[in-house]
Every structure is written in structure tokens, then in C-alpha cells.
N, C-alpha and C. Protein backbone atom coordinates (compact mmCIF):
# COMPACT_ATOMS: atom_id res chain seq x y z
N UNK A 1 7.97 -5.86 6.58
CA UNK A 1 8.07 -7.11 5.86
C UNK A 1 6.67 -7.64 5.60
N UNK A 2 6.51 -8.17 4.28
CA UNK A 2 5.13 -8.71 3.97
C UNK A 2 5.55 -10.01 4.55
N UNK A 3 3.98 -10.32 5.21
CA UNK A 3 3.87 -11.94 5.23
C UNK A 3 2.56 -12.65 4.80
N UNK A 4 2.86 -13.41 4.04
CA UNK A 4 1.47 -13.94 3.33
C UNK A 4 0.65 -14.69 4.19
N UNK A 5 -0.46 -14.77 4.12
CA UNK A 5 -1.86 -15.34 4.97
C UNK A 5 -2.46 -16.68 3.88
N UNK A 6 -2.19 -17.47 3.74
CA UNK A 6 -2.87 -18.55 3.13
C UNK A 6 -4.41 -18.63 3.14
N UNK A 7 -5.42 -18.53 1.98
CA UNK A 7 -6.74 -18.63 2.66
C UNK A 7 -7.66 -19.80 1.44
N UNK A 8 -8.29 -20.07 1.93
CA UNK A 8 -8.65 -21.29 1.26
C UNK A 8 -9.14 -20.92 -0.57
N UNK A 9 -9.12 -19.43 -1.00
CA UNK A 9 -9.53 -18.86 -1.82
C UNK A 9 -8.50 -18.10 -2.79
N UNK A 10 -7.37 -17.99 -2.00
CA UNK A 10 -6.64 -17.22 -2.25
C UNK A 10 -5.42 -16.36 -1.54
N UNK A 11 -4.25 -15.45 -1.17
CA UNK A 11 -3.76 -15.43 -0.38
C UNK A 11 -4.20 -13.83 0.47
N UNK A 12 -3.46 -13.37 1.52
CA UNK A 12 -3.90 -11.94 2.21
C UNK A 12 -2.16 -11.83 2.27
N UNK A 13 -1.73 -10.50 2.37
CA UNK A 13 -0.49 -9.64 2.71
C UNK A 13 -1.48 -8.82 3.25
N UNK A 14 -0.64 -8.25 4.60
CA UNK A 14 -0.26 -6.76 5.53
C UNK A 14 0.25 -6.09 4.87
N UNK A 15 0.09 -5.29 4.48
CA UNK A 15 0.91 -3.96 3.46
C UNK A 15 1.27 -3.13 5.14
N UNK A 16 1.70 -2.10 4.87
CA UNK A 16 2.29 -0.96 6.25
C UNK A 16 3.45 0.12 5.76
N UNK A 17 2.51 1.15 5.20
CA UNK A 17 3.60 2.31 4.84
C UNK A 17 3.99 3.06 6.17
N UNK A 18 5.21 3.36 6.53
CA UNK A 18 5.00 4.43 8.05
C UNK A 18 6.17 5.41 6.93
N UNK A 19 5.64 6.65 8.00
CA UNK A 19 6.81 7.91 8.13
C UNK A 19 7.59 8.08 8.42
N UNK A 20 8.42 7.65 7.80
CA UNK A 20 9.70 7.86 9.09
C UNK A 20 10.28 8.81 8.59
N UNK A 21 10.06 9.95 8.08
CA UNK A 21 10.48 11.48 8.07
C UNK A 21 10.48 12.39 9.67
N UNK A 22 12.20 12.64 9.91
CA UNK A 22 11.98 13.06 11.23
C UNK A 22 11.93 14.42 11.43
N UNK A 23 11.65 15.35 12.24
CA UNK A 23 11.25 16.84 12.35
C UNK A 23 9.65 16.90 11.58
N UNK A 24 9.09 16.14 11.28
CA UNK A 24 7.82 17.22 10.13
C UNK A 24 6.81 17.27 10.78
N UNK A 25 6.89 17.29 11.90
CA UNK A 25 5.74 17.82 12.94
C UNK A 25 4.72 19.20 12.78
N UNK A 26 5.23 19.91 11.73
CA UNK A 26 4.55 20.98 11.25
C UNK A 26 4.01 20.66 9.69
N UNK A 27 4.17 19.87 9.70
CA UNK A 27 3.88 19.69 8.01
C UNK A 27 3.77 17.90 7.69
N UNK A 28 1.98 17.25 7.49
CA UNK A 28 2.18 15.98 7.63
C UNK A 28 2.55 15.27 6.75
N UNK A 29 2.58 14.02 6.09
CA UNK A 29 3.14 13.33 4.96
C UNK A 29 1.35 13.04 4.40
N UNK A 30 1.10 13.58 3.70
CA UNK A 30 -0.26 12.88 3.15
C UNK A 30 -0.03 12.23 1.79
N UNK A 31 -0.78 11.06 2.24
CA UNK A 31 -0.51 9.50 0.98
C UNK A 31 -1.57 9.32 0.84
N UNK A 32 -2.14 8.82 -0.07
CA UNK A 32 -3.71 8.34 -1.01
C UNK A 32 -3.30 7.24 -2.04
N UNK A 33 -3.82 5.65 -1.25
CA UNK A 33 -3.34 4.78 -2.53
C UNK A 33 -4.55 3.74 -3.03
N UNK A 34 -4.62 3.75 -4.06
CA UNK A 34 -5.63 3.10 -4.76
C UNK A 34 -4.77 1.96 -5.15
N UNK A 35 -6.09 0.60 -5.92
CA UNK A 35 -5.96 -0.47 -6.97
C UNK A 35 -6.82 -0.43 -7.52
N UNK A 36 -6.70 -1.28 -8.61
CA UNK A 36 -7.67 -1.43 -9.75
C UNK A 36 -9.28 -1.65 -8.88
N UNK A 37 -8.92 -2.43 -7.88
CA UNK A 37 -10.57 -2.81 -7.44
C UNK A 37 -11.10 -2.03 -6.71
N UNK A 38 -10.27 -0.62 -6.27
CA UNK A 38 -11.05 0.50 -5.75
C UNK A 38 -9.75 1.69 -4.95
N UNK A 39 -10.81 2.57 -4.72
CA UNK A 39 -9.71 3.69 -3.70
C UNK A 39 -9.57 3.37 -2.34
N UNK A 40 -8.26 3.11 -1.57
CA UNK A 40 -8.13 2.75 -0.48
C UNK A 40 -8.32 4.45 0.43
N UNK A 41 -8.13 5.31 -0.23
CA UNK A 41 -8.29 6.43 0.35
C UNK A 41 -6.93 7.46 1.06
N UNK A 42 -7.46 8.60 1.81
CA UNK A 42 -5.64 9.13 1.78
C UNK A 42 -5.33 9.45 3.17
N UNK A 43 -4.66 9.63 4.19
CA UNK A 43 -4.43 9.65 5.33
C UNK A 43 -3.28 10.83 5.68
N UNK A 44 -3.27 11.77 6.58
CA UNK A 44 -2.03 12.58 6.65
C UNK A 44 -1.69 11.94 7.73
N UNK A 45 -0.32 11.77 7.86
CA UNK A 45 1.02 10.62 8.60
C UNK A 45 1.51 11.74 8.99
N UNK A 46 1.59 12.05 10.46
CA UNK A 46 2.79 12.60 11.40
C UNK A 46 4.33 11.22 11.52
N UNK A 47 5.20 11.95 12.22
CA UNK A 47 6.30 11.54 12.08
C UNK A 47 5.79 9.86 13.03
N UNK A 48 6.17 8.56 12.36
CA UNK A 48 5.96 7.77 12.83
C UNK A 48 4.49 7.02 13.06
N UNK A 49 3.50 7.92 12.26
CA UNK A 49 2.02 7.11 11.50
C UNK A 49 2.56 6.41 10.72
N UNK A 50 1.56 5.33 10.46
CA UNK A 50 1.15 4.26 9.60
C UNK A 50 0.31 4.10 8.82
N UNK A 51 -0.32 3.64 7.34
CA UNK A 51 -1.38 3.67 6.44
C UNK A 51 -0.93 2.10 6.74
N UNK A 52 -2.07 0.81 7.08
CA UNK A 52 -2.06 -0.35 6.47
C UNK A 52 -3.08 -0.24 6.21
N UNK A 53 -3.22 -1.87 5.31
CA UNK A 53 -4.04 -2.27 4.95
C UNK A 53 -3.84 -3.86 4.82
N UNK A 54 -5.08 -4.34 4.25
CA UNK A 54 -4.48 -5.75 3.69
C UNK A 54 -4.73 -6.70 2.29
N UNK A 55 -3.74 -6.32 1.65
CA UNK A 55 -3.83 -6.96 0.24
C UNK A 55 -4.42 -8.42 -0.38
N UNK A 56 -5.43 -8.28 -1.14
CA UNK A 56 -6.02 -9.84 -1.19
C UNK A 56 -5.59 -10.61 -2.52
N UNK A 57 -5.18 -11.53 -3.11
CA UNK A 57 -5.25 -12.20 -4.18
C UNK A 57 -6.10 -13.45 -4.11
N UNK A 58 -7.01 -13.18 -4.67
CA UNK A 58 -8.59 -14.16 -4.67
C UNK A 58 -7.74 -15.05 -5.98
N UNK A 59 -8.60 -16.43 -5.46
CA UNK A 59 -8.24 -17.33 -5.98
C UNK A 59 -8.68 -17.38 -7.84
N UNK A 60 -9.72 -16.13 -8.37
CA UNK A 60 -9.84 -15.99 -9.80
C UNK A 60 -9.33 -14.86 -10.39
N UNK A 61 -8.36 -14.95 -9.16
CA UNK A 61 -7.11 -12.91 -9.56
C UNK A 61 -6.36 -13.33 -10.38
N UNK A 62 -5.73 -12.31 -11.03
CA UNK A 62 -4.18 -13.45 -10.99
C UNK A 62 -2.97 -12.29 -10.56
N UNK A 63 -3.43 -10.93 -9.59
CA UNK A 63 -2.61 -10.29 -9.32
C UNK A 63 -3.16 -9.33 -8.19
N UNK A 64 -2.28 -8.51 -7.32
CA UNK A 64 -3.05 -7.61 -6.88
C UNK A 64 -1.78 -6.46 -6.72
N UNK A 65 -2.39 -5.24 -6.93
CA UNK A 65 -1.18 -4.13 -7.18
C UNK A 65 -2.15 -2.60 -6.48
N UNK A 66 -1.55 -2.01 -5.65
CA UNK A 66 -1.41 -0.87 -5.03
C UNK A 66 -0.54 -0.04 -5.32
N UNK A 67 -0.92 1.34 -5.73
CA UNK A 67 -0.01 2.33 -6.18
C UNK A 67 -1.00 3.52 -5.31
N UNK A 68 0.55 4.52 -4.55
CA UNK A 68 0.28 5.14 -3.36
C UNK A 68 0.98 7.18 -4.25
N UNK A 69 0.34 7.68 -3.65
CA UNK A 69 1.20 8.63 -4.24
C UNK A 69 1.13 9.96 -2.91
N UNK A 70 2.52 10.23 -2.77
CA UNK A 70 2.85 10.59 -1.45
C UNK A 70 2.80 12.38 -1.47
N UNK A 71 2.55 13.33 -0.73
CA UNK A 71 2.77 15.03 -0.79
C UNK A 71 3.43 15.10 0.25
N UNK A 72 4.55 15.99 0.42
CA UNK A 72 5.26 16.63 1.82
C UNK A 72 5.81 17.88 1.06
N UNK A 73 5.01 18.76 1.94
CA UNK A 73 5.46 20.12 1.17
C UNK A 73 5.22 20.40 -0.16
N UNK A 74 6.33 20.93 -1.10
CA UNK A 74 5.64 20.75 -2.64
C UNK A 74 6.23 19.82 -3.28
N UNK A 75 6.91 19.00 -2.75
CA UNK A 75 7.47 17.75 -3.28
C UNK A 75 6.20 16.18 -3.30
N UNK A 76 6.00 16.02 -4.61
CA UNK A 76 4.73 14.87 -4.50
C UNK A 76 5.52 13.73 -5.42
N UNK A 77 4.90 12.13 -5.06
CA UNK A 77 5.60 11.01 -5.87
C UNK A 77 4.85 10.09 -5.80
N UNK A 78 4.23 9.41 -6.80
CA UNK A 78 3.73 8.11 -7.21
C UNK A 78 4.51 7.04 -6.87
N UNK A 79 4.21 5.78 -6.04
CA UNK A 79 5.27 4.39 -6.16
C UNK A 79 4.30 3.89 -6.17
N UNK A 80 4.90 2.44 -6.65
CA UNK A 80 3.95 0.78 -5.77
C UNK A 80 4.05 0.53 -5.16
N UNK A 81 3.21 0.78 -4.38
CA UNK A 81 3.58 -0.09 -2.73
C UNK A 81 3.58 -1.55 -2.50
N UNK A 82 2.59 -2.13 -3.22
CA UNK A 82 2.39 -3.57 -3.34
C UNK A 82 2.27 -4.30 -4.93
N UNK A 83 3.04 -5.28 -5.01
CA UNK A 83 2.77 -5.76 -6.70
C UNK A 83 3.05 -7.01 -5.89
N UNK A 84 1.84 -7.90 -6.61
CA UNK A 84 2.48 -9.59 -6.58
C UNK A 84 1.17 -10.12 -7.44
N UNK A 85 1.98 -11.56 -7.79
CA UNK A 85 1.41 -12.18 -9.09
C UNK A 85 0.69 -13.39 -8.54
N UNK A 86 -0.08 -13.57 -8.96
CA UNK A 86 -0.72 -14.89 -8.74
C UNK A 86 0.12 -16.20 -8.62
N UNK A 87 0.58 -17.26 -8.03
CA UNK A 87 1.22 -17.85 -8.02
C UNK A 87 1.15 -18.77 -9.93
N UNK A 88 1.50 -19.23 -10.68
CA UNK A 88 2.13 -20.07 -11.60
C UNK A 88 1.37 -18.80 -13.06
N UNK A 89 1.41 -17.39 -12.69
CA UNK A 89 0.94 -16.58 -13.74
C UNK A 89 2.29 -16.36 -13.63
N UNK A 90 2.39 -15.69 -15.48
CA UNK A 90 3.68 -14.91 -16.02
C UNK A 90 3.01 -14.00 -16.71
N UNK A 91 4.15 -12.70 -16.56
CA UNK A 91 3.71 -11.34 -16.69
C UNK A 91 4.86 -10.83 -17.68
């Protein structure tokens, strides 16, 4: 669950992808997720790792968006992990 951080600038979210793929002890989950304001980088996840981080929306943002893209085996997939809007912006 996200929970927002109030900051005098702008807000913070905990992002927290885990694995919960069970048996893949031979084979890890490797994820690599970027945003526009840079590469967060990629991590291989055994069963029950975690990738956080923490998402910022600065008070002259008007958004902040993370897109993660996951490999296990030869199966690979792009999602968003994080999208949120600046508070009184429309998209």
C-alpha cells in the first residue's frame, strides 16, 4: 500500500515491488525501472526480495511515473509501477 509523506515542497510515496513467485530459487526475477528524471536501476529478486524506492512529486511537478519492466525465464513485461498526478492537474 502507498502512503503519502506530505513535505513542505511537495509529496514522497514508498513504492515496494516484492516477488512473490514461489519455487524460483533457481532462476531470479530481474526488474529494472526507470522515470523520466532518471534510471532507478535493475535488481535480481529471489523468492520474497523487494525493489523500493521512494517516489517524489516536487512542488513544480505536476506528476511522477515509474515504469518497471520485469524477466523470469524467457517471459519479460513492461508495467507502471507508480503513476500519480499532481494534486488539482488534469490529464
Amino acid at each position: 500500500m502507498l502512503q503519502p509523506h506530505t513535505l513542505s515542497l511537495g509529496e514522497e510515496y514508498d513504492v515496494r515491488v516484492i516477488n512473490s513467485f514461489r519455487d524460483n530459487s533457481s532462476l531470479p526475477l530481474v526488474i529494472w525501472c526507470t522515470s523520466p528524471q532518471g534510471d532507478l536501476g535493475g535488481r535480481a529478486l529471489q523468492e520474497g526480495d523487494d525493489f523500493r524506492w521512494t517516489a517524489r512529486i516536487e512542488l513544480w511537478s505536476w506528476m511522477a511515473e515509474y515504469t518497471c519492466t520485469m524477466k523470469w525465464e524467457l517471459k519479460r513485461k513492461r508495467f507502471e509501477a507508480f503513476k500519480k498526478l499532481q494534486y488539482g492537474f488534469i490529464r
